[in-house]
C-alpha atoms as a PDB file:
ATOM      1  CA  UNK A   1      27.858  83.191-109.314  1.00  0.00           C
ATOM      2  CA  UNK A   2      25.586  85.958-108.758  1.00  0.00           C
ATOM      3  CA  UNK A   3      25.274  88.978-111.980  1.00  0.00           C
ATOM      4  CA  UNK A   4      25.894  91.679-108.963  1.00  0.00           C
ATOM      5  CA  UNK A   5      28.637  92.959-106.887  1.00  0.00           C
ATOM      6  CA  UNK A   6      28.687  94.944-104.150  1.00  0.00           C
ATOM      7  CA  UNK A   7      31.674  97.180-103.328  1.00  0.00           C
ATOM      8  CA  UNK A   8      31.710  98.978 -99.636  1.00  0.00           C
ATOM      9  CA  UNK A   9      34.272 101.922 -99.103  1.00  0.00           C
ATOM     10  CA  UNK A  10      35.072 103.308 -95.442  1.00  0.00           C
ATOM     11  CA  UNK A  11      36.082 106.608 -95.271  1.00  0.00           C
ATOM     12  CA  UNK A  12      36.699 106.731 -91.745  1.00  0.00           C
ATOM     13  CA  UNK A  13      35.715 109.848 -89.057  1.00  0.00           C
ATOM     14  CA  UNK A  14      35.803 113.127 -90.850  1.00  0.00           C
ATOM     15  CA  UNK A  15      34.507 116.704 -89.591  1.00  0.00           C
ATOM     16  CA  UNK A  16      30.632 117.779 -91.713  1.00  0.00           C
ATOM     17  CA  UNK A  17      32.323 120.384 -93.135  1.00  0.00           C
ATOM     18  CA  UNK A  18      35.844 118.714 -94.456  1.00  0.00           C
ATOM     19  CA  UNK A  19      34.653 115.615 -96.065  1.00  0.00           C
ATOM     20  CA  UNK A  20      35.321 115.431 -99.734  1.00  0.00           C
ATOM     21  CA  UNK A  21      32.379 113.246-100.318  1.00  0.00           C
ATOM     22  CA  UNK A  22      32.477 109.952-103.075  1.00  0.00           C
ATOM     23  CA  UNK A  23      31.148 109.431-106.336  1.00  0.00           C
ATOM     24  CA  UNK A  24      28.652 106.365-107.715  1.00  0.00           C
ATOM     25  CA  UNK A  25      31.703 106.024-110.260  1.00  0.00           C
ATOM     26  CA  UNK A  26      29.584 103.128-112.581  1.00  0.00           C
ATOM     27  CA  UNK A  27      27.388 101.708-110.488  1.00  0.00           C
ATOM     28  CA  UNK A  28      23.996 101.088-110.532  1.00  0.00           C
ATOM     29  CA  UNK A  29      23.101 102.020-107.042  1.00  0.00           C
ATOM     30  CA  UNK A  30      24.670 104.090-104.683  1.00  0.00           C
ATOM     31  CA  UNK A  31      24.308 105.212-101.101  1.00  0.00           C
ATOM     32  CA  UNK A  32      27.537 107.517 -99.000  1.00  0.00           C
ATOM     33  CA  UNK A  33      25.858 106.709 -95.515  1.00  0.00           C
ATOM     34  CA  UNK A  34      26.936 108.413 -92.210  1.00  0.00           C
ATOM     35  CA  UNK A  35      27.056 107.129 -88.487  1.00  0.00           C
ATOM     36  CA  UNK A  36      28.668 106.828 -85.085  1.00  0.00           C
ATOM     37  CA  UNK A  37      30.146 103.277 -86.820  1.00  0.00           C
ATOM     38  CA  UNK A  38      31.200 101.282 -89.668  1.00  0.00           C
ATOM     39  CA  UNK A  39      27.553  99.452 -89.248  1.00  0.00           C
ATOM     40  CA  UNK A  40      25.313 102.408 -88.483  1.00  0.00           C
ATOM     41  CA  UNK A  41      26.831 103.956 -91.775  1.00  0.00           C
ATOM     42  CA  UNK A  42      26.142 100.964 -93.379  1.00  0.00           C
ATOM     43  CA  UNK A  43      23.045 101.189 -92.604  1.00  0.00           C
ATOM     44  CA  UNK A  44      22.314 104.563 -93.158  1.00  0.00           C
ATOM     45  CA  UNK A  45      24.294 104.185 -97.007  1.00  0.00           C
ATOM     46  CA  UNK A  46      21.968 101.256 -97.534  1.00  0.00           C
ATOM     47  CA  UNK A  47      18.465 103.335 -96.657  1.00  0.00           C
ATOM     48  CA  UNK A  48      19.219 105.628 -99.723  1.00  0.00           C
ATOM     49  CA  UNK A  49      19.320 102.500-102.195  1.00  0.00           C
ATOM     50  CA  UNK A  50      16.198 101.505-103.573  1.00  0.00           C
ATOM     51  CA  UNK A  51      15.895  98.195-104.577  1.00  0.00           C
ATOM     52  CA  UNK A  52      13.681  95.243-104.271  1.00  0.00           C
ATOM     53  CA  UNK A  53      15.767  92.202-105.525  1.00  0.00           C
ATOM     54  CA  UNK A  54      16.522  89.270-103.261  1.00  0.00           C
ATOM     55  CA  UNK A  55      20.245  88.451-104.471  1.00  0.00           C
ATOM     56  CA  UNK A  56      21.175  92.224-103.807  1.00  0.00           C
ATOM     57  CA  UNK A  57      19.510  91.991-100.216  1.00  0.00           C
ATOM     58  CA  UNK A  58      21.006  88.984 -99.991  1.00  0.00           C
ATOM     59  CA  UNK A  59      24.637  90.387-100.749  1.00  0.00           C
ATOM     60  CA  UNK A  60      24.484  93.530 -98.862  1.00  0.00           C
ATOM     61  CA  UNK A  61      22.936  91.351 -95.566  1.00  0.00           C
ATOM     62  CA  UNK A  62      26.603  89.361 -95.832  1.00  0.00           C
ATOM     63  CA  UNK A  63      28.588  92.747 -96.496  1.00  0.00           C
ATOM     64  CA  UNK A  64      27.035  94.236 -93.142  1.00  0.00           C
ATOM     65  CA  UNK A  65      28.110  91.384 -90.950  1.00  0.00           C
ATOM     66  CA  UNK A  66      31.547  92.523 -91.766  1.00  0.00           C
ATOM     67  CA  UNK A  67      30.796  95.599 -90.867  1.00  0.00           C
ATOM     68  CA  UNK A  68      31.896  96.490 -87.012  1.00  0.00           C
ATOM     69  CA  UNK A  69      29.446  98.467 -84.412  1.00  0.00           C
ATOM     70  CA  UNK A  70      32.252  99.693 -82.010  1.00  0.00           C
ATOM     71  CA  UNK A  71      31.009 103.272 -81.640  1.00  0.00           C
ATOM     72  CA  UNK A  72      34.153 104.975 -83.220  1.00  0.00           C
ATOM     73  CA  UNK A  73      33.051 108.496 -82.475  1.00  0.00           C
ATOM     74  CA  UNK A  74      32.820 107.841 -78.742  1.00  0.00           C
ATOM     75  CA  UNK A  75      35.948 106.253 -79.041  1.00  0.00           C
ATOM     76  CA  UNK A  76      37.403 109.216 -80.643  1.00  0.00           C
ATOM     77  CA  UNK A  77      36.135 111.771 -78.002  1.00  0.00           C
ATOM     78  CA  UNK A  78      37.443 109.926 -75.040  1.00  0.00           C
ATOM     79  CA  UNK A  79      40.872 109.780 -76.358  1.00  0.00           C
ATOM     80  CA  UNK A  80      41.189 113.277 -77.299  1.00  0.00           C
ATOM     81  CA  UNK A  81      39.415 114.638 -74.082  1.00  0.00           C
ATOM     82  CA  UNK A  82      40.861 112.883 -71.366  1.00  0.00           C
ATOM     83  CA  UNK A  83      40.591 113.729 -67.696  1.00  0.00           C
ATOM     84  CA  UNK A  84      43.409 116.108 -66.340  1.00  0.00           C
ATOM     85  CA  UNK A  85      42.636 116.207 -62.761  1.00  0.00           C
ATOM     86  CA  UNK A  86      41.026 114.402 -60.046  1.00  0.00           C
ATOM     87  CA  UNK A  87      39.289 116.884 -57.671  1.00  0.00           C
ATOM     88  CA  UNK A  88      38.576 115.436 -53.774  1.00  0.00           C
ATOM     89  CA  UNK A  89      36.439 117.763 -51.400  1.00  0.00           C
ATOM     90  CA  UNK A  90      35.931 117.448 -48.144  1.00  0.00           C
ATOM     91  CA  UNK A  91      32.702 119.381 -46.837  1.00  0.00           C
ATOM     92  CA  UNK A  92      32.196 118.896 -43.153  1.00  0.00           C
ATOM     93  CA  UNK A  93      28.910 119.812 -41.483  1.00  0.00           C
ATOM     94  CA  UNK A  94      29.526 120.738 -38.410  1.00  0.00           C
ATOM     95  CA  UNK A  95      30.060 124.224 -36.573  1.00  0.00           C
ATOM     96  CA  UNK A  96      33.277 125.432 -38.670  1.00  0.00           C
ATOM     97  CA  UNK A  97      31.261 124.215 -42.019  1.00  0.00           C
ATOM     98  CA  UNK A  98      34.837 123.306 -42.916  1.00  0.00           C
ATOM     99  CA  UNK A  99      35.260 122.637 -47.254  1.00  0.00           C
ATOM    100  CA  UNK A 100      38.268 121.900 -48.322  1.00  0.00           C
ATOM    101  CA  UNK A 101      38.947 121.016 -51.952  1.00  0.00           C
ATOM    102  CA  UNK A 102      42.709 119.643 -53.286  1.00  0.00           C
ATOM    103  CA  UNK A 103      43.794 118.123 -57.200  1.00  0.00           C
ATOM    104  CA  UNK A 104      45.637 115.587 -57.929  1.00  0.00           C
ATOM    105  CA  UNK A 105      47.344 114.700 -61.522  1.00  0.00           C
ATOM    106  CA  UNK A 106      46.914 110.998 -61.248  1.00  0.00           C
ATOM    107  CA  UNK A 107      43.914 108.959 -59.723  1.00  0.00           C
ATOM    108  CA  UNK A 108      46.382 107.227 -57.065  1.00  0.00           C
ATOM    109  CA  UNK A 109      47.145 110.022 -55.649  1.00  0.00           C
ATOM    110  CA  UNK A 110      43.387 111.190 -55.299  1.00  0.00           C
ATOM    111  CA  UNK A 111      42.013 107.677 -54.002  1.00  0.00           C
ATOM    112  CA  UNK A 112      44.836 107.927 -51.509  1.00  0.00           C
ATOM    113  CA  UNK A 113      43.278 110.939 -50.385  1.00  0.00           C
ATOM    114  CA  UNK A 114      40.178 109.469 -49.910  1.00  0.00           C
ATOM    115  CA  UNK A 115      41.286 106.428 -47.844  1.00  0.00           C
ATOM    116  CA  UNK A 116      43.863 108.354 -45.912  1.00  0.00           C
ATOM    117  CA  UNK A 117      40.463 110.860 -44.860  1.00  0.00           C
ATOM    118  CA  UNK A 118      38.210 107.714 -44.647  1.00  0.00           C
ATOM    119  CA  UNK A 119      40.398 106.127 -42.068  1.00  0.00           C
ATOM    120  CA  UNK A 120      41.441 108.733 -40.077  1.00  0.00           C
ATOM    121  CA  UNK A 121      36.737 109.541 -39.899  1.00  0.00           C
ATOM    122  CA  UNK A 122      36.229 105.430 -39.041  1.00  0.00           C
ATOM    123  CA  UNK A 123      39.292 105.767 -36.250  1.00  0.00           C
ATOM    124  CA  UNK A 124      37.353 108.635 -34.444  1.00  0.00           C
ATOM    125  CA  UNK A 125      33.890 106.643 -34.488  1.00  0.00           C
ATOM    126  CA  UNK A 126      32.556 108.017 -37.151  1.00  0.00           C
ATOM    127  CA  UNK A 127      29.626 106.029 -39.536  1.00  0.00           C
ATOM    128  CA  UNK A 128      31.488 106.049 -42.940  1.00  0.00           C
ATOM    129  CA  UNK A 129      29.684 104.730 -45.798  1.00  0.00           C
ATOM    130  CA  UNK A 130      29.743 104.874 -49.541  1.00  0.00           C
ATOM    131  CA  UNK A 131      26.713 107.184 -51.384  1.00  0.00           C
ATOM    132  CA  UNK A 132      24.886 104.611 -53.439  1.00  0.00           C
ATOM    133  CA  UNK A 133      26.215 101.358 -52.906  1.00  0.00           C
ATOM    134  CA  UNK A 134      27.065  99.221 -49.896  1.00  0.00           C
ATOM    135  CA  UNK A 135      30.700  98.859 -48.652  1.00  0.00           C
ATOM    136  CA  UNK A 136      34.150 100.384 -50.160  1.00  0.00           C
ATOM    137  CA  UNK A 137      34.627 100.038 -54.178  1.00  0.00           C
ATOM    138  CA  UNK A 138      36.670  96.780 -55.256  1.00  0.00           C
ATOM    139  CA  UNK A 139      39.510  98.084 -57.486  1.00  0.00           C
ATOM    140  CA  UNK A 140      37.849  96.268 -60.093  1.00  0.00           C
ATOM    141  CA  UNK A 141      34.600  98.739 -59.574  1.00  0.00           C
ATOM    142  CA  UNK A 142      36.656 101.882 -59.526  1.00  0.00           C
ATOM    143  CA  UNK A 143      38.510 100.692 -62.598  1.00  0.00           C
ATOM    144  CA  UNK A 144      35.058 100.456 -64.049  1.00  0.00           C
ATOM    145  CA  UNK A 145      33.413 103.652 -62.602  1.00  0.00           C
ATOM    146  CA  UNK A 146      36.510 105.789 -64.035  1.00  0.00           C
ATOM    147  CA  UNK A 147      36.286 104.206 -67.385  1.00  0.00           C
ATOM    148  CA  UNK A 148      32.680 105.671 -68.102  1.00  0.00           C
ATOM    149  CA  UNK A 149      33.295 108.841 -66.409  1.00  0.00           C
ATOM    150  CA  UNK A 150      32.010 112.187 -67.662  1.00  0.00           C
ATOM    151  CA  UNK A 151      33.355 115.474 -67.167  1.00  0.00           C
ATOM    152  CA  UNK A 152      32.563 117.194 -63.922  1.00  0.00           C
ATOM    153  CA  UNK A 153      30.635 114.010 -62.932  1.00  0.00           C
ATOM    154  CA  UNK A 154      31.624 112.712 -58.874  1.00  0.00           C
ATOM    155  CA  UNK A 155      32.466 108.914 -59.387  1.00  0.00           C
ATOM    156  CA  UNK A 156      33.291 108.321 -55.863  1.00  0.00           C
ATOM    157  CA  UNK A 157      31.437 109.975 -52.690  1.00  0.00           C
ATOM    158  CA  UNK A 158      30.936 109.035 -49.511  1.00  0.00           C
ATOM    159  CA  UNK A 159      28.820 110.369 -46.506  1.00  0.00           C
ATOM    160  CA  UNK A 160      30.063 109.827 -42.655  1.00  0.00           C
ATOM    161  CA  UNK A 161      28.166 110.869 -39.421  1.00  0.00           C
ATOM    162  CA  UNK A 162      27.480 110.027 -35.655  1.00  0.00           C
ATOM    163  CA  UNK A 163      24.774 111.044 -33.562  1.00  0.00           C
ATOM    164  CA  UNK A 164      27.493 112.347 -30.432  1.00  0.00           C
ATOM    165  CA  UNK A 165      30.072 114.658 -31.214  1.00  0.00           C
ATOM    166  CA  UNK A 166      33.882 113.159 -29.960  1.00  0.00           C
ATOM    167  CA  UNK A 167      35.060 116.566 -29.168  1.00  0.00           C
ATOM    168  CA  UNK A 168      32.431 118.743 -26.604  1.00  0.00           C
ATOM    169  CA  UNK A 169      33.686 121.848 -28.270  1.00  0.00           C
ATOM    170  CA  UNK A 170      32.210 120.682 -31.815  1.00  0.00           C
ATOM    171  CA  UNK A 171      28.640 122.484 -32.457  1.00  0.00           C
ATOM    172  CA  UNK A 172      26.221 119.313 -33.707  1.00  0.00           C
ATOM    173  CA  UNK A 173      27.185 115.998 -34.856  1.00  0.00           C
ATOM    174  CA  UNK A 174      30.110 115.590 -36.878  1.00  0.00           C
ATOM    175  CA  UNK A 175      28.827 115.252 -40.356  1.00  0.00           C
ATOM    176  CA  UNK A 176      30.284 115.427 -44.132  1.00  0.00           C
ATOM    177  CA  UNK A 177      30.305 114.559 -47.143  1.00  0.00           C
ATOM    178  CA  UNK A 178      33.714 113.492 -49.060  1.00  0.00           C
ATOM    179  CA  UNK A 179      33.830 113.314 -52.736  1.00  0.00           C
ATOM    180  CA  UNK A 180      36.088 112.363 -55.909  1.00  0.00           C
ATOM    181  CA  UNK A 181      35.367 114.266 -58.959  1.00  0.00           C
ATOM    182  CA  UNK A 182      36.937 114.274 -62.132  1.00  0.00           C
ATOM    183  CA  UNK A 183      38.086 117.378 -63.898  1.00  0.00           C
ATOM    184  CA  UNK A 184      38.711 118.402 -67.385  1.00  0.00           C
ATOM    185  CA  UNK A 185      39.866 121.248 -69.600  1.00  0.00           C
ATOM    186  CA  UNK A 186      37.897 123.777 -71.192  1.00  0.00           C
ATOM    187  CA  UNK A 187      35.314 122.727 -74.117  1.00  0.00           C
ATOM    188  CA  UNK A 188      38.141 124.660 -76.441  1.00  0.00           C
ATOM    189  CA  UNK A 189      40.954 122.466 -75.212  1.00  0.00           C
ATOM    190  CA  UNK A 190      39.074 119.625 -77.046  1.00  0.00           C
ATOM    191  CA  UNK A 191      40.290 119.451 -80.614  1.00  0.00           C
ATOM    192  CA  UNK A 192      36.720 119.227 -82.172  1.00  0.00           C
ATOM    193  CA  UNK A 193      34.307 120.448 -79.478  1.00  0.00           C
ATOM    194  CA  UNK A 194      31.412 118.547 -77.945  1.00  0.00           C
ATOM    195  CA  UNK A 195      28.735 119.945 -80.488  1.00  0.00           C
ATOM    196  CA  UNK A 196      31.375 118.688 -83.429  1.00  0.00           C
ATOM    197  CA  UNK A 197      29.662 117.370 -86.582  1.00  0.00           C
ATOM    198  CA  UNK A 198      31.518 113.986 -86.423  1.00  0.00           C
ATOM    199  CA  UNK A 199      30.524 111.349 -88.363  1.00  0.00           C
ATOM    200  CA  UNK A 200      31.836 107.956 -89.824  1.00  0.00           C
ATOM    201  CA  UNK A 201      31.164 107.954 -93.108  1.00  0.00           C
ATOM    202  CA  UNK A 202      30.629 104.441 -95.744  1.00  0.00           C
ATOM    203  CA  UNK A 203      29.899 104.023 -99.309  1.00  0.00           C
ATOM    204  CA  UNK A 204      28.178 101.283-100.880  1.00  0.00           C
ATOM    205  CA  UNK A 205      27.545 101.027-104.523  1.00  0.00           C
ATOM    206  CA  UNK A 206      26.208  98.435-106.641  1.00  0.00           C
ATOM    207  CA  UNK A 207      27.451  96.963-109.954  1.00  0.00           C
ATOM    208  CA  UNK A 208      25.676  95.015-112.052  1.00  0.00           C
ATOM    209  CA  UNK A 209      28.395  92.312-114.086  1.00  0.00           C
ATOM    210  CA  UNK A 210      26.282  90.935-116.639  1.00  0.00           C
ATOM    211  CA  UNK A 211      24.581  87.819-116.625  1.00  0.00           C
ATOM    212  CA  UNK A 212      24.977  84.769-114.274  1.00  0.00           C
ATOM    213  CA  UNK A 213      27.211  82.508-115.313  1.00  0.00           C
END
C-alpha cells in the first residue's frame, strides 16, 4: 500500500473572474490547473507539481485515465449559442441580377426551400450541382454538416448554369448561385461572449500518509 495519496477535485466551468479558487489544505503538493477539460486541467494542475518520485508519477498517471477529454467548454458554447435562423439566398446571374434572400425558424423548412428551387432549376434544363462535393447531401451528411456549423458560415450551396438561355428574352446564360446559411444572434445575446475567460478548472494535491505498510 503505497505512503501517498492523491486527491483530485473538479470544480467544473467557471468565468476568470468568478472563481473562488482552492486551497493545498495539508498536502504536500498542490497544483489548481485550468483547461478546455477535466484532462487538459489535469494536466495543466499536474505541470505546477514538482516532483521526481516514481510511486507519485505512478499514482497521478492512474488518476488521469479517469479523467475525461470531452472538450466541455465547446460543449458549453454550442448549447448556449444556438442557431436561430436558417438564411437561403438565391442570387441569379443573369440580366435582372435577381437576389432574393428568405429565413426560416427550423432547418426543414429551409432545406425545403432549397429542393423546392433545385427542382424547379433541373426541370428547366438547368446544370445543378452541389459547391464542393459531388451529388445532393445524404441526410446523414447534412445532419453532420449542421452539427459543426459556425455562425454566419454557408453549410449548403449549390451553383446551376447552362450554356443556352430557355427563355430568348433572358440576357446571357441563366446562372446562380443558391445557398443555406445559418444565422445567429448578436455576440451580446450569448450569455458569456465569444472572448469569455472560460475555463475548467481541477485540483490535485498530494498527501503523504506515513510509511508503507
Amino acid at each position: 500500500m503505497s505512503r501517498y495519496r492523491i486527491e483530485v477535485e473538479s470544480h467544473g466551468i467557471d468565468h476568470a473572474q468568478y472563481f473562488r479558487g482552492s486551497s493545498a489544505e495539508d498536502s504536500i503538493a498542490y497544483g489548481l490547473g485550468i483547461g478546455d477539460s477535466e484532462r487538459e486541467a489535469f494536466d495543466n494542475a499536474c505541470e505546477q507539481i514538482e516532483t521526481s518520485n516514481d510511486e507519485i508519477d505512478a499514482l497521478l498517471l492512474a488518476e488521469r485515465a479517469g479523467c475525461s477529454d470531452v472538450n466541455e467548454i465547446a460543449a458549453l458554447r454550442a448549447e448556449e449559442a444556438r442557431p436561430r435562423e436558417y438564411r437561403v439566398t438565391y442570387h441569379a446571374h443573369n440580366g435582372a441580377g435577381t437576389l432574393h434572400d428568405e429565413t426560416h425558424d427550423t432547418i426543414g423548412e429551409a432545406l425545403a426551400n432549397i429542393q423546392a428551387r433545385i427542382d424547379k432549376l433541373r426541370k428547366r434544363g438547368n446544370d445543378v450541382s452541389r459547391i464542393g462535393a459531388e451529388g445532393d447531401p445524404t441526410a446523414e451528411e447534412i445532419a453532420e454538416e449542421f452539427a459543426t456549423v459556425s455562425y454566419g458560415e454557408t453549410v449548403q450551396a449549390y451553383s446551376w448554369e447552362s450554356e443556352e438561355p430557355d427563355n430568348v428574352a433572358m440576357i446571357g446564360p441563366d446562372a446562380g448561385i443558391l445557398s443555406l446559411e445559418i444565422l445567429a444572434g448578436d455576440a451580446d445575446d450569448d450569455e458569456y461572449g465569444s472572448e469569455s475567460e472560460l475555463y475548467y478548472y481541477l485540483t490535485v494535491r498530494i498527501f503523504d500518509d506515513g510509511e508503507e505498510g
